[in-house]
N, C-alpha and C. Protein backbone atom coordinates (compact mmCIF):
# COMPACT_ATOMS: atom_id res chain seq x y z
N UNK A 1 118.25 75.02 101.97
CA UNK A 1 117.49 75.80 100.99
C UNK A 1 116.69 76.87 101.73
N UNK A 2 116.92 78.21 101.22
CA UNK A 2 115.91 79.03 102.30
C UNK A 2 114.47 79.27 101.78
N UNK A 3 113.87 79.44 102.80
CA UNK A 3 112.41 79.88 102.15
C UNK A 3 112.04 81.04 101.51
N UNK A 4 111.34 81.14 101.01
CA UNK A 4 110.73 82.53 99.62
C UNK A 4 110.16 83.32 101.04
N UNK A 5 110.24 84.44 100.89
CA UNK A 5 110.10 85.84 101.50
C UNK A 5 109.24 86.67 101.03
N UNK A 6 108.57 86.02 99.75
CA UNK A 6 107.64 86.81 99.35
C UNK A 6 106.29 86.93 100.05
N UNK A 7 105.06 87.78 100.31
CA UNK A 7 103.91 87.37 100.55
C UNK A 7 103.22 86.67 100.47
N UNK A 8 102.22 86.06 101.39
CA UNK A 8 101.22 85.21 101.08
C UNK A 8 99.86 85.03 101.38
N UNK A 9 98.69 84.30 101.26
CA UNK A 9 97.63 84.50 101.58
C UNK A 9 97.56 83.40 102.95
N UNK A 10 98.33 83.30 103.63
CA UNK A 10 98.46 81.96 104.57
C UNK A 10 97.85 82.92 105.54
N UNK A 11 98.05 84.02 106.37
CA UNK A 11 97.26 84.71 107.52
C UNK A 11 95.75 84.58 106.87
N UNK A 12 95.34 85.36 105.30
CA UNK A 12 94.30 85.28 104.95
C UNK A 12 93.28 83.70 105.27
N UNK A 13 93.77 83.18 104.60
CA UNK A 13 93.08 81.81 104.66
C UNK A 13 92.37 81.07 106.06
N UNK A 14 93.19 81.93 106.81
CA UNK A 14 92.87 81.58 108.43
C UNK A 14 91.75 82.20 108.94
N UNK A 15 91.43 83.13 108.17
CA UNK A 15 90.47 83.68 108.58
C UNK A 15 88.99 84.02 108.04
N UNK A 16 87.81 84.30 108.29
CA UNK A 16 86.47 84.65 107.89
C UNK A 16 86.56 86.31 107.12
N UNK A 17 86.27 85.41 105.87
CA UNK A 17 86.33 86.91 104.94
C UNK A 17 84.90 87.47 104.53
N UNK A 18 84.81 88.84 104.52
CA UNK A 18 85.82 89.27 103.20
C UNK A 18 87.64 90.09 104.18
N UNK A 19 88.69 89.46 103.76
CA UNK A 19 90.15 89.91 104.84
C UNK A 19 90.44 91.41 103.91
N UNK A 20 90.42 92.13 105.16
CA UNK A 20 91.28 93.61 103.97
C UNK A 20 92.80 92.94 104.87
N UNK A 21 93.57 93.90 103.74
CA UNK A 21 95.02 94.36 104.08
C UNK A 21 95.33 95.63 104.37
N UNK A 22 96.14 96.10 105.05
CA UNK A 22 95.87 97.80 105.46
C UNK A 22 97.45 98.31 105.60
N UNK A 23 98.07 98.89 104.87
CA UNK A 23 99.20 100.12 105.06
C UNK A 23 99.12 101.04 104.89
N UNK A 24 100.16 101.93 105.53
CA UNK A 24 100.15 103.27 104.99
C UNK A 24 101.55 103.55 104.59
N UNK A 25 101.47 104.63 104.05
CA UNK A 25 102.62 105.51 103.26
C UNK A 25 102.81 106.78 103.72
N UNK A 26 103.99 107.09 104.12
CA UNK A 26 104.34 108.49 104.38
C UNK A 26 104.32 109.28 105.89
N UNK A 27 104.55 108.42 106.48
CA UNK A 27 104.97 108.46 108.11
C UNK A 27 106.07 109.69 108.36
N UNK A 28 107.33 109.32 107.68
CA UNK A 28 108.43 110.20 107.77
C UNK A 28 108.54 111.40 106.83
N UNK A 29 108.17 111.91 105.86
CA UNK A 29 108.26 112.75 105.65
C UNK A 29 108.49 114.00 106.22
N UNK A 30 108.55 115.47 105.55
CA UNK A 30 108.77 116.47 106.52
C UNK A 30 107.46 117.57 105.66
N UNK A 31 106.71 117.00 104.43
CA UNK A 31 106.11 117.49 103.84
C UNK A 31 104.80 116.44 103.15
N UNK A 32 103.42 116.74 102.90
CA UNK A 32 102.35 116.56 102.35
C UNK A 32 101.89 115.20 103.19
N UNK A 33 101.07 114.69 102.66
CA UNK A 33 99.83 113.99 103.58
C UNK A 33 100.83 112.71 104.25
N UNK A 34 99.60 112.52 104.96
CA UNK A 34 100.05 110.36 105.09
C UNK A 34 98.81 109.89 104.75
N UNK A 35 99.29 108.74 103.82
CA UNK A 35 98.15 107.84 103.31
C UNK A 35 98.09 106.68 103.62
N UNK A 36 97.01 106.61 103.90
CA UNK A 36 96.81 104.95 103.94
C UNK A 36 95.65 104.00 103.23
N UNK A 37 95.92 102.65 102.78
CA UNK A 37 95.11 101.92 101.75
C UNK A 37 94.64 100.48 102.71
N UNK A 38 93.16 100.37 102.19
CA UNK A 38 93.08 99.25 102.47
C UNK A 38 92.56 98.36 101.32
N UNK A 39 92.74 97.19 101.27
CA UNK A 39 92.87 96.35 100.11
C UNK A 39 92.01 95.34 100.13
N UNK A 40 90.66 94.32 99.75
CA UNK A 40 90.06 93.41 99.70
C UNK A 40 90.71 92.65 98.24
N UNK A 41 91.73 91.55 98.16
CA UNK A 41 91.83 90.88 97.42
C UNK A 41 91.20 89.54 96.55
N UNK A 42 90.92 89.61 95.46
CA UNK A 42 89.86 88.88 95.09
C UNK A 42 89.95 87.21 94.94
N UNK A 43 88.82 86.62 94.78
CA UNK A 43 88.95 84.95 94.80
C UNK A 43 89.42 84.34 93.98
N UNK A 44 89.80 84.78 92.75
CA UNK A 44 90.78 84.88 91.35
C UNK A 44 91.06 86.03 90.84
N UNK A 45 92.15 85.67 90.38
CA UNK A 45 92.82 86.91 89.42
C UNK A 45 93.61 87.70 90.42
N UNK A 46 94.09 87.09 91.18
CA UNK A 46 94.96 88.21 91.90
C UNK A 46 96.43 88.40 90.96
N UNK A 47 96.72 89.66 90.63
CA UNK A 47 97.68 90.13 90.32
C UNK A 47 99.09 89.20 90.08
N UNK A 48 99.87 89.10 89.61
CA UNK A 48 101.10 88.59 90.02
C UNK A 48 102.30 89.44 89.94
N UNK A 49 103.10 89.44 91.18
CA UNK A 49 104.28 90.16 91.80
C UNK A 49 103.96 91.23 92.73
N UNK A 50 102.60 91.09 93.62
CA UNK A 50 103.08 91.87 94.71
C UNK A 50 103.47 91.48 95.58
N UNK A 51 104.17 92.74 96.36
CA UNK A 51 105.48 92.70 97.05
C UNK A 51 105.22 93.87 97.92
N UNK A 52 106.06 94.17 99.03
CA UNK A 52 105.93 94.75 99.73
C UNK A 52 106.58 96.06 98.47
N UNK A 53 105.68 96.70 98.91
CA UNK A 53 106.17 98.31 97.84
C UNK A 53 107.46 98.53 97.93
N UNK A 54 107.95 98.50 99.06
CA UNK A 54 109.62 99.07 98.83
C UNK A 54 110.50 98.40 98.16
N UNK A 55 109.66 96.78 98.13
CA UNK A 55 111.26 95.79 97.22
C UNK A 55 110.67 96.36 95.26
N UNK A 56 109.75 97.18 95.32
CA UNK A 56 109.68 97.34 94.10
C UNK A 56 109.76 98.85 93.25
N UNK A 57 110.33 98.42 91.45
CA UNK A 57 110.56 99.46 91.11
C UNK A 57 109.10 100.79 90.74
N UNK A 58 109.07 102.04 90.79
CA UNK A 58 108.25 102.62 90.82
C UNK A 58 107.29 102.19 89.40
N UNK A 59 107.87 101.94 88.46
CA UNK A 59 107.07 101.41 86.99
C UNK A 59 106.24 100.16 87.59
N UNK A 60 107.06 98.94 88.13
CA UNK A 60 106.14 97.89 89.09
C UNK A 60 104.90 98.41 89.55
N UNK A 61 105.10 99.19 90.59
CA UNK A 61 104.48 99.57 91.66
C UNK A 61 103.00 100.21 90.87
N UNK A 62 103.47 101.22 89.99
CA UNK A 62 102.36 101.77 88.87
C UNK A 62 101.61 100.59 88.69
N UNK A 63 102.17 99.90 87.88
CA UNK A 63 101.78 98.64 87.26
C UNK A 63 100.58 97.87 87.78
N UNK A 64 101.20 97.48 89.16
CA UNK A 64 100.20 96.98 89.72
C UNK A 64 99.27 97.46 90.46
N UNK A 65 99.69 98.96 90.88
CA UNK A 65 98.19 99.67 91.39
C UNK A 65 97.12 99.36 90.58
N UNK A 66 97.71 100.10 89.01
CA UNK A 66 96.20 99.69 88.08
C UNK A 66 95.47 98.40 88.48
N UNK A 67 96.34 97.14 88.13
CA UNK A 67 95.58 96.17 88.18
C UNK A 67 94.84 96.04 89.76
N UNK A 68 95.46 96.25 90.69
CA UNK A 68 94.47 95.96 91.96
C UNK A 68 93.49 96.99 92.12
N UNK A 69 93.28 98.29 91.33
CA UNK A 69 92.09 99.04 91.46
C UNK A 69 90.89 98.64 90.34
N UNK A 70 91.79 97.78 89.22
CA UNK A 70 90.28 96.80 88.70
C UNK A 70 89.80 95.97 89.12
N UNK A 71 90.75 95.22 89.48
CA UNK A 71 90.24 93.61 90.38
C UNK A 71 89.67 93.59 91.64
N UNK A 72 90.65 94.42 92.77
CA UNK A 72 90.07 94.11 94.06
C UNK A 72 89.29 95.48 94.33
N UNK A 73 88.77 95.62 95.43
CA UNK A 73 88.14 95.96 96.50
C UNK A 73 89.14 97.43 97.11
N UNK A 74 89.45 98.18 96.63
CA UNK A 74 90.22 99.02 97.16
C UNK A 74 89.54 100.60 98.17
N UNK A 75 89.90 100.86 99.75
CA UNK A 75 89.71 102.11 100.00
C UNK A 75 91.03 102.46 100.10
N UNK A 76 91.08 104.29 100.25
CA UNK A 76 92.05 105.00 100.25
C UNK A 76 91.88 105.91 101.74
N UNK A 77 92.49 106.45 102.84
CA UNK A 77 92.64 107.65 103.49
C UNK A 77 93.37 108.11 103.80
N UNK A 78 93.43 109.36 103.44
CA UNK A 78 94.69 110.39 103.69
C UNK A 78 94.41 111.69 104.32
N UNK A 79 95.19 112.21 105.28
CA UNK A 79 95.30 112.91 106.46
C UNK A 79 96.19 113.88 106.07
N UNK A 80 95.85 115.56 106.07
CA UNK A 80 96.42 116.53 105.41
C UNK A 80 97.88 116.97 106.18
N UNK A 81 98.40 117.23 106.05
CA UNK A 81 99.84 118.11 106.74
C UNK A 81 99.46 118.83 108.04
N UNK A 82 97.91 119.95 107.98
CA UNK A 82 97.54 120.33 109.08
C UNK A 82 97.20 119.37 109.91
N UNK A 83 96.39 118.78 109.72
CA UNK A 83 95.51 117.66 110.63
C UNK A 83 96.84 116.59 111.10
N UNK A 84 97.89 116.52 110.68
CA UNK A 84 99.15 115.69 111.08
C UNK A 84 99.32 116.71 112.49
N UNK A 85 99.64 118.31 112.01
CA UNK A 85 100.47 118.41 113.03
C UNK A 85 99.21 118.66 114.18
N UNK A 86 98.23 118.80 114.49
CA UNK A 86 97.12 118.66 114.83
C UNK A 86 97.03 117.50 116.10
N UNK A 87 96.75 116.53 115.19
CA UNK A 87 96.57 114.96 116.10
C UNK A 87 98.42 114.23 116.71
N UNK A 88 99.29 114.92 115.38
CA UNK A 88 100.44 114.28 115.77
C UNK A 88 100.83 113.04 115.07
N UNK A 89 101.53 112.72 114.17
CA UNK A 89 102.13 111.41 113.14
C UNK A 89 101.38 110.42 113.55
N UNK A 90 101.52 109.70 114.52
CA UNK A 90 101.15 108.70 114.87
C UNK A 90 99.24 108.37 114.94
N UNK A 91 99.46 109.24 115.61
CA UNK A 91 97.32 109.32 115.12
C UNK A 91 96.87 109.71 114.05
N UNK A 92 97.85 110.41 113.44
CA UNK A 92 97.66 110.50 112.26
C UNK A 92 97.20 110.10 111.29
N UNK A 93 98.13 108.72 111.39
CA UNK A 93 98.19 107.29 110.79
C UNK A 93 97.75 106.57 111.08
N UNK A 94 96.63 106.74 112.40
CA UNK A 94 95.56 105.65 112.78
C UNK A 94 94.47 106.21 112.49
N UNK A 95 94.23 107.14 111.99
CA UNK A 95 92.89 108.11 111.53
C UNK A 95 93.25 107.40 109.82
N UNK A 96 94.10 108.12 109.00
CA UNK A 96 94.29 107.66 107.44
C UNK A 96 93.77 106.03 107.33
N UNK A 97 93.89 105.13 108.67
CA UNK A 97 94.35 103.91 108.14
C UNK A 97 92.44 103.14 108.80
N UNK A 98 92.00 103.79 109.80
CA UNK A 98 90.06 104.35 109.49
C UNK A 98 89.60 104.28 108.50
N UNK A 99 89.83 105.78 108.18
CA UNK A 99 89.18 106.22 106.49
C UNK A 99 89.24 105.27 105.62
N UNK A 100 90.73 104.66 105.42
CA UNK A 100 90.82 103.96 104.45
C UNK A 100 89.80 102.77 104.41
N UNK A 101 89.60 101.60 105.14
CA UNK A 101 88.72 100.95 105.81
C UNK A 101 87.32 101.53 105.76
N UNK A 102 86.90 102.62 106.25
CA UNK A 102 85.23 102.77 105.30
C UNK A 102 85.10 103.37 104.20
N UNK A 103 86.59 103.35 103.93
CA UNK A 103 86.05 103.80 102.04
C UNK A 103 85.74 102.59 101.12
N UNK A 104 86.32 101.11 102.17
CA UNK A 104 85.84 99.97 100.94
C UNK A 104 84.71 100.08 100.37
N UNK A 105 83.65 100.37 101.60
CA UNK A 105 82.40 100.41 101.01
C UNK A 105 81.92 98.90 101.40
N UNK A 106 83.09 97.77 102.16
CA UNK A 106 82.15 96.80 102.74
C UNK A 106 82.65 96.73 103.84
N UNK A 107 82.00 96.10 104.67
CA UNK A 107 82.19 95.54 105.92
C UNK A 107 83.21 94.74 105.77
N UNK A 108 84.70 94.73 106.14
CA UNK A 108 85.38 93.61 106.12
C UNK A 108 84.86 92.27 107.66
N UNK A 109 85.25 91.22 107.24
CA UNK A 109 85.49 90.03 108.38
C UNK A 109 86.27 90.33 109.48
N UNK A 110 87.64 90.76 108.84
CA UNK A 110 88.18 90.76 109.31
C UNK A 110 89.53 92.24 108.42
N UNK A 111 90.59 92.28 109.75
CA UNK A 111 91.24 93.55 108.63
C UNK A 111 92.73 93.40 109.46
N UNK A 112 94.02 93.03 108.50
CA UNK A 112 95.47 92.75 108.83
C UNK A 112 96.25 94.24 108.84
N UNK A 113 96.85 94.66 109.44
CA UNK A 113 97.41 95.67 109.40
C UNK A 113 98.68 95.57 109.63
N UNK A 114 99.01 96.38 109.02
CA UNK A 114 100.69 96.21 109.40
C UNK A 114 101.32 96.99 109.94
N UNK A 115 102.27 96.47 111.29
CA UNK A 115 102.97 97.44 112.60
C UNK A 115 102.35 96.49 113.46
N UNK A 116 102.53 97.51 114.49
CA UNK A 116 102.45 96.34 116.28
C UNK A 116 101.58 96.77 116.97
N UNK A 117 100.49 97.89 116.26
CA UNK A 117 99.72 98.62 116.90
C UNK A 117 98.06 98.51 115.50
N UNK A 118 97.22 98.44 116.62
CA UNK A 118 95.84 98.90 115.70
C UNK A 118 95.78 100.11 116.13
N UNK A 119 94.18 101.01 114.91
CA UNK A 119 93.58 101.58 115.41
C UNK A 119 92.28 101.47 116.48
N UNK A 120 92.08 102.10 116.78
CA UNK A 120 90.47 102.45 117.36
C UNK A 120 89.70 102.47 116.51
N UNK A 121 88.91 101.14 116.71
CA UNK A 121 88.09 100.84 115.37
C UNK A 121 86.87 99.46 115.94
N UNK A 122 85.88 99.42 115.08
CA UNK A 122 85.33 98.20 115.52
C UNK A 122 85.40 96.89 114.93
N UNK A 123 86.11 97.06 113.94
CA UNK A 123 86.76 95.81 112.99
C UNK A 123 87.45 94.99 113.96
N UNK A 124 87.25 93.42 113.55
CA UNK A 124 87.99 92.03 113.97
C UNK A 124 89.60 92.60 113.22
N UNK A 125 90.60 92.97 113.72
CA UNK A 125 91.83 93.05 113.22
C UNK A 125 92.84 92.29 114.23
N UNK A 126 93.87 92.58 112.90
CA UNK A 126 95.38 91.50 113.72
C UNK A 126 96.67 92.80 113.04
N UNK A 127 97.34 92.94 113.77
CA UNK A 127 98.57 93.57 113.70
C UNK A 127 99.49 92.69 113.17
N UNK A 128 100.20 93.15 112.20
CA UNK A 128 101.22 91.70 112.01
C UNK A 128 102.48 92.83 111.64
N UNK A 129 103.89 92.80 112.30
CA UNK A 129 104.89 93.39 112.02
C UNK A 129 105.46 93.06 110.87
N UNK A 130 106.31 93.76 110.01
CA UNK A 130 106.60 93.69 108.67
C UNK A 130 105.41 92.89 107.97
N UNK A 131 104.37 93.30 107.94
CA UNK A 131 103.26 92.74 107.43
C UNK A 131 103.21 92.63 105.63
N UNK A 132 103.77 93.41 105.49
CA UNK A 132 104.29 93.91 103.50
C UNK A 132 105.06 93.11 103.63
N UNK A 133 105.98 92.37 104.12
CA UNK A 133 106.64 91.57 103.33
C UNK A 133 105.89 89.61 103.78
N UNK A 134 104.90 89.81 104.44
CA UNK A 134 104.20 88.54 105.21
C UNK A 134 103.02 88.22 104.08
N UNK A 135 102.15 89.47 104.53
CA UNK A 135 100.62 89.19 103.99
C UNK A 135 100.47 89.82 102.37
N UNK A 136 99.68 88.86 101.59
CA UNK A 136 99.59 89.41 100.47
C UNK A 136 98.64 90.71 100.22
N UNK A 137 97.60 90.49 101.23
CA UNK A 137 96.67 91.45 101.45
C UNK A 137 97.24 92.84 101.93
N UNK A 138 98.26 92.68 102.69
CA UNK A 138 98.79 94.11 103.09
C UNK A 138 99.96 94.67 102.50
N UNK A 139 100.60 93.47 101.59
CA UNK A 139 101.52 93.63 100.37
C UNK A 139 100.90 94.96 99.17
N UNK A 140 99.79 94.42 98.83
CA UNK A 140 98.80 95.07 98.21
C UNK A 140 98.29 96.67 98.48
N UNK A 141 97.90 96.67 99.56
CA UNK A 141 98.15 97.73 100.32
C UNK A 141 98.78 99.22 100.43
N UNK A 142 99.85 98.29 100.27
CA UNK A 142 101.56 99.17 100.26
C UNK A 142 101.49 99.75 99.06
N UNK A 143 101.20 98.80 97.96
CA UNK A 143 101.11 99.26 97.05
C UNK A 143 100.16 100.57 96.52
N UNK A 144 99.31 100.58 96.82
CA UNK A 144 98.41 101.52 96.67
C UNK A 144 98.39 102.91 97.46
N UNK A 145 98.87 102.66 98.72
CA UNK A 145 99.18 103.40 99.68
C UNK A 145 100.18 104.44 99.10
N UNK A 146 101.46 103.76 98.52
CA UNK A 146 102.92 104.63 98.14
C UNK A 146 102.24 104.94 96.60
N UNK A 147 101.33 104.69 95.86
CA UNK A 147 101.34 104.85 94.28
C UNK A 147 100.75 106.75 94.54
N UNK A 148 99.81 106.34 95.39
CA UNK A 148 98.74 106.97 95.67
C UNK A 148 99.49 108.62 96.14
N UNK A 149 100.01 107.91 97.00
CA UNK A 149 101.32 109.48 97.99
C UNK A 149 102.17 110.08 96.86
N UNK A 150 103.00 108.85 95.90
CA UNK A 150 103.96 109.38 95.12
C UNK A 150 103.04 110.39 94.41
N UNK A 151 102.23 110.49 93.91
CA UNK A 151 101.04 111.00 92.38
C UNK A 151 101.06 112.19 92.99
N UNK A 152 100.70 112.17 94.64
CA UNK A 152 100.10 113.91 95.17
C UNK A 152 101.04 114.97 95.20
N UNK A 153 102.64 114.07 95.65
CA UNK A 153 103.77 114.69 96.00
C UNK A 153 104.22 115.12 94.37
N UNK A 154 104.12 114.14 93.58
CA UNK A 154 104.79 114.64 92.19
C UNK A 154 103.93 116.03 91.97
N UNK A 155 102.65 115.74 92.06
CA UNK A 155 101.47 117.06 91.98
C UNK A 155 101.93 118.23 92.33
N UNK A 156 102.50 118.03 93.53
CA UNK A 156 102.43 119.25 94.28
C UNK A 156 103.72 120.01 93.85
N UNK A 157 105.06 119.02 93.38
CA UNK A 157 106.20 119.47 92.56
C UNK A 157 106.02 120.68 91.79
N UNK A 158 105.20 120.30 91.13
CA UNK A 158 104.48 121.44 90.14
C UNK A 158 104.34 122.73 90.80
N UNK A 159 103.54 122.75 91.35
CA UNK A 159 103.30 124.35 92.34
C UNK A 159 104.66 124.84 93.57
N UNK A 160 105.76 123.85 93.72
CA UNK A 160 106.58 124.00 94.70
C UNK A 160 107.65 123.33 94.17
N UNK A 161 108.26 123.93 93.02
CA UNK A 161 109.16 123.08 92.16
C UNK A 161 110.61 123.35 93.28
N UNK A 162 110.82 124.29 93.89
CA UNK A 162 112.60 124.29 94.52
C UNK A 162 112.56 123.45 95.61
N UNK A 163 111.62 122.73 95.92
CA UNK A 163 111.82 121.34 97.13
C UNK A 163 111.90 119.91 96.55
N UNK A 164 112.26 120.13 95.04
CA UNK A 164 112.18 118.57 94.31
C UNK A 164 111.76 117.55 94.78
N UNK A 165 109.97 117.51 94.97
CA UNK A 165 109.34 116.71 95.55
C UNK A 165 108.88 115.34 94.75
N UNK A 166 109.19 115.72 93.46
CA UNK A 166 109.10 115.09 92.52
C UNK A 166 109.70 113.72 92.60
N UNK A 167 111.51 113.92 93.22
CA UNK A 167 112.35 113.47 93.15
C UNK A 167 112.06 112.21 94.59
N UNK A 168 111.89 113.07 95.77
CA UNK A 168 112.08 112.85 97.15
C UNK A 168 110.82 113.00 98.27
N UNK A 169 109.87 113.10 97.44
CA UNK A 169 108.17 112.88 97.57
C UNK A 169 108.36 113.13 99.16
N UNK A 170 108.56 114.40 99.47
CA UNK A 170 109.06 115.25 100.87
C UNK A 170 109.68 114.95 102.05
N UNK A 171 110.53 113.74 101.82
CA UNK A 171 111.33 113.56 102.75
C UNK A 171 112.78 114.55 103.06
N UNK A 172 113.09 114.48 103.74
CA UNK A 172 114.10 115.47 104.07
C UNK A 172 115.28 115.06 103.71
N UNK A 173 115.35 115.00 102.25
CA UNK A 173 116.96 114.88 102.00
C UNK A 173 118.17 116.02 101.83
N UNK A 174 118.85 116.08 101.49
CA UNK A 174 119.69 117.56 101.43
C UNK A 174 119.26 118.05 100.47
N UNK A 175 118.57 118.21 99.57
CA UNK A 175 118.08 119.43 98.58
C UNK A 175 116.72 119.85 99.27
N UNK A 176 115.94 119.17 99.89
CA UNK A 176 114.89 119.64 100.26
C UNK A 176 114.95 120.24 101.71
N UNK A 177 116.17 120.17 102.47
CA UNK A 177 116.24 121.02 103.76
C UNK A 177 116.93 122.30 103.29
N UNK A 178 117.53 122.55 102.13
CA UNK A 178 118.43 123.76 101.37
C UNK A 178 117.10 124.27 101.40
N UNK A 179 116.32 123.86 100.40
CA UNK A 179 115.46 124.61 99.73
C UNK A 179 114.20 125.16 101.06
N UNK A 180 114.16 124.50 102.09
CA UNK A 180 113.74 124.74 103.37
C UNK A 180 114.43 126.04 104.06
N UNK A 181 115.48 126.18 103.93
CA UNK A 181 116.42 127.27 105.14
C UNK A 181 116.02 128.31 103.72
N UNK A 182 116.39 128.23 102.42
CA UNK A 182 116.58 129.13 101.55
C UNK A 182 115.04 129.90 101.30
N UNK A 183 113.82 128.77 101.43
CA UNK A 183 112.31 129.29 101.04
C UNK A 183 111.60 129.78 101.87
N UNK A 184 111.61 128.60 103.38
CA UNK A 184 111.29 128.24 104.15
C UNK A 184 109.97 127.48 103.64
N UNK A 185 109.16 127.13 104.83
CA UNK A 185 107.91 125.83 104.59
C UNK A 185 106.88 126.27 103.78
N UNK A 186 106.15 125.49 103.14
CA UNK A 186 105.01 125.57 102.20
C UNK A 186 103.71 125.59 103.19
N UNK A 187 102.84 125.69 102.49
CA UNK A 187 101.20 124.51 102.88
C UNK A 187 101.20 123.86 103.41
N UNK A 188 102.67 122.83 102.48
CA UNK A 188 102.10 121.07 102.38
C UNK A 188 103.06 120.49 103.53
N UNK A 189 104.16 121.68 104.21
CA UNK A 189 104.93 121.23 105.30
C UNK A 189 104.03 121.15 106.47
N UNK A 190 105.10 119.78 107.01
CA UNK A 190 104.54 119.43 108.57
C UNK A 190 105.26 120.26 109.64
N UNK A 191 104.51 121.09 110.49
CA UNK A 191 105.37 122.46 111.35
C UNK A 191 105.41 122.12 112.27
N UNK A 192 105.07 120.84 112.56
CA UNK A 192 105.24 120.06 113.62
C UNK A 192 106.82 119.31 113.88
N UNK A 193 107.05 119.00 112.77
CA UNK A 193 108.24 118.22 112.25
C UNK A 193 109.33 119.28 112.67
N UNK A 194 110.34 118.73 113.52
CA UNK A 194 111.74 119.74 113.81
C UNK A 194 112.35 120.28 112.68
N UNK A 195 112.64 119.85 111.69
CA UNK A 195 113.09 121.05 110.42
C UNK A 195 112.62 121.64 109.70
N UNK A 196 110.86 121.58 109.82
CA UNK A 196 110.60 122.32 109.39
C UNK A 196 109.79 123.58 110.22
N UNK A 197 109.89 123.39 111.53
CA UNK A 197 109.80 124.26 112.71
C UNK A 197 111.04 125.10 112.60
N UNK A 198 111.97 124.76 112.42
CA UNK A 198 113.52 125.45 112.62
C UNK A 198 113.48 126.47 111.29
N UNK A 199 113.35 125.92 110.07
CA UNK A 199 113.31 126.24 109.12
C UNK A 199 111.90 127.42 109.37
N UNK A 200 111.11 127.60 110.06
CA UNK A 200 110.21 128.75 110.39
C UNK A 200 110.51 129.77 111.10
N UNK A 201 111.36 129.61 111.21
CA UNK A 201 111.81 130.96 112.32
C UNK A 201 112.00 132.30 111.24
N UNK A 202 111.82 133.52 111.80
CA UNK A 202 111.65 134.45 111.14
C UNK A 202 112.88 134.79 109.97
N UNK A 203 112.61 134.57 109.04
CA UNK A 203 113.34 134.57 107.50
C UNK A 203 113.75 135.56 106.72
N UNK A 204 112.99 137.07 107.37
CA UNK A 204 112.93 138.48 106.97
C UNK A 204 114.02 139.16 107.45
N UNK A 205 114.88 138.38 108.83
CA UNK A 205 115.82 139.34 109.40
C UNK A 205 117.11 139.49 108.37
N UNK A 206 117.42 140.67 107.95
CA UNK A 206 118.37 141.29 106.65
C UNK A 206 119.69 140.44 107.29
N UNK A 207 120.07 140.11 106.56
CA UNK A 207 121.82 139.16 106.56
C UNK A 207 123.09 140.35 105.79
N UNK A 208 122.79 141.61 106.11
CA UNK A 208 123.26 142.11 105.12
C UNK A 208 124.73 142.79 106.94
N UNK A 209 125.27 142.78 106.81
CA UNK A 209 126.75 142.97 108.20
C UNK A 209 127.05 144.45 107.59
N UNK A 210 127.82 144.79 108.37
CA UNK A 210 128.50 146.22 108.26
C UNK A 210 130.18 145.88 109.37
């Protein structure tokens, strides 16, 4: 019989709370922020069906943001496109995943993160790999993290409708590298990122042959 794969509060329990959970969203992209959430889950009423964000459908995912921004303890931080190419992805995402953490507004005990790396921080933390699909606290997380990214990217659809961000919330799929060579980069592009560096090269030179 195999075991359930879903999240749990078993890391939590081990430890002196109040436990956040901590992910982020939007690492790979080639366009708009990276976010990251941290999560204080409560002593009842926790939600039922979270999951690591990706095993779920985007209506889910809605779903349960609401409920974990009534119930628990939620911060948010997100790190602009400049300030990415700036510090560079990776610090990026240890700055977003900071912020997020003093936006609870408490002191956590302790704080689970997910990946193989912390930030620079003075919080009691534990790294736990595939942590979204382990900890319920960083299950949670995920959730809020991707609800949070999808909302800005759909946003920004609006003002930058030929990169169907709507669709592909700025990852580089083939309509959004077309619409890259054909527009070239926005604002909300990372010029740090190789296609959309390539995609900058001067765009004015006439294509017109003789």
């Amino acid at each position: 019989m195999s075991l359930s794969t879903r999240p749990s509060l078993r890391h939590e329990k081990l430890l002196l709370g109040p436990v956040a959970g901590v992910d982020e969203a939007g690492r790979g992209p080639l366009a708009g922020p990276v976010v990251a959430a941290a999560v204080i889950l409560p002593a009842r009423g926790i939600p039922r069906g979270i999951d690591d964000s990706k095993k779920l459908s985007a209506k889910e995912r809605d779903r349960l943001a609401a409920r974990l921004r009534d119930c628990a303890v939620v911060g948010v931080g997100i790190v602009d496109p400049a300030e990415i190419d700036t510090l560079n992805i990776y610090w990026a995402t240890m700055k977003a995943m900071a912020l997020a953490v003093d936006a609870l507004g408490v002191t956590p005990g302790h704080v689970l993160v997910d990946g193989n790396r912390l930030p620079r921080w003075d919080w009691p933390a534990t790294a736990i790999v595939k942590g979204d699909a382990i900890s319920l606290s960083i299950a949670a997380a995920s959730i809020i993290a991707k609800t949070t990214r999808d909302a800005i990217m759909i946003a920004a659809a609006e003002t930058y409708p030929a990169y169907n961000w709507h669709s592909n919330k700025g990852y580089g799929c083939r309509h959004h590298l077309r619409a890259l060579r054909e527009h070239g980069p926005t604002p909300l592009h990372r010029r740090s990122f190789a296609p959309v560096a390539q995609a900058e090269l001067p765009l004015s030179i006439s294509d017109e042959s003789f």
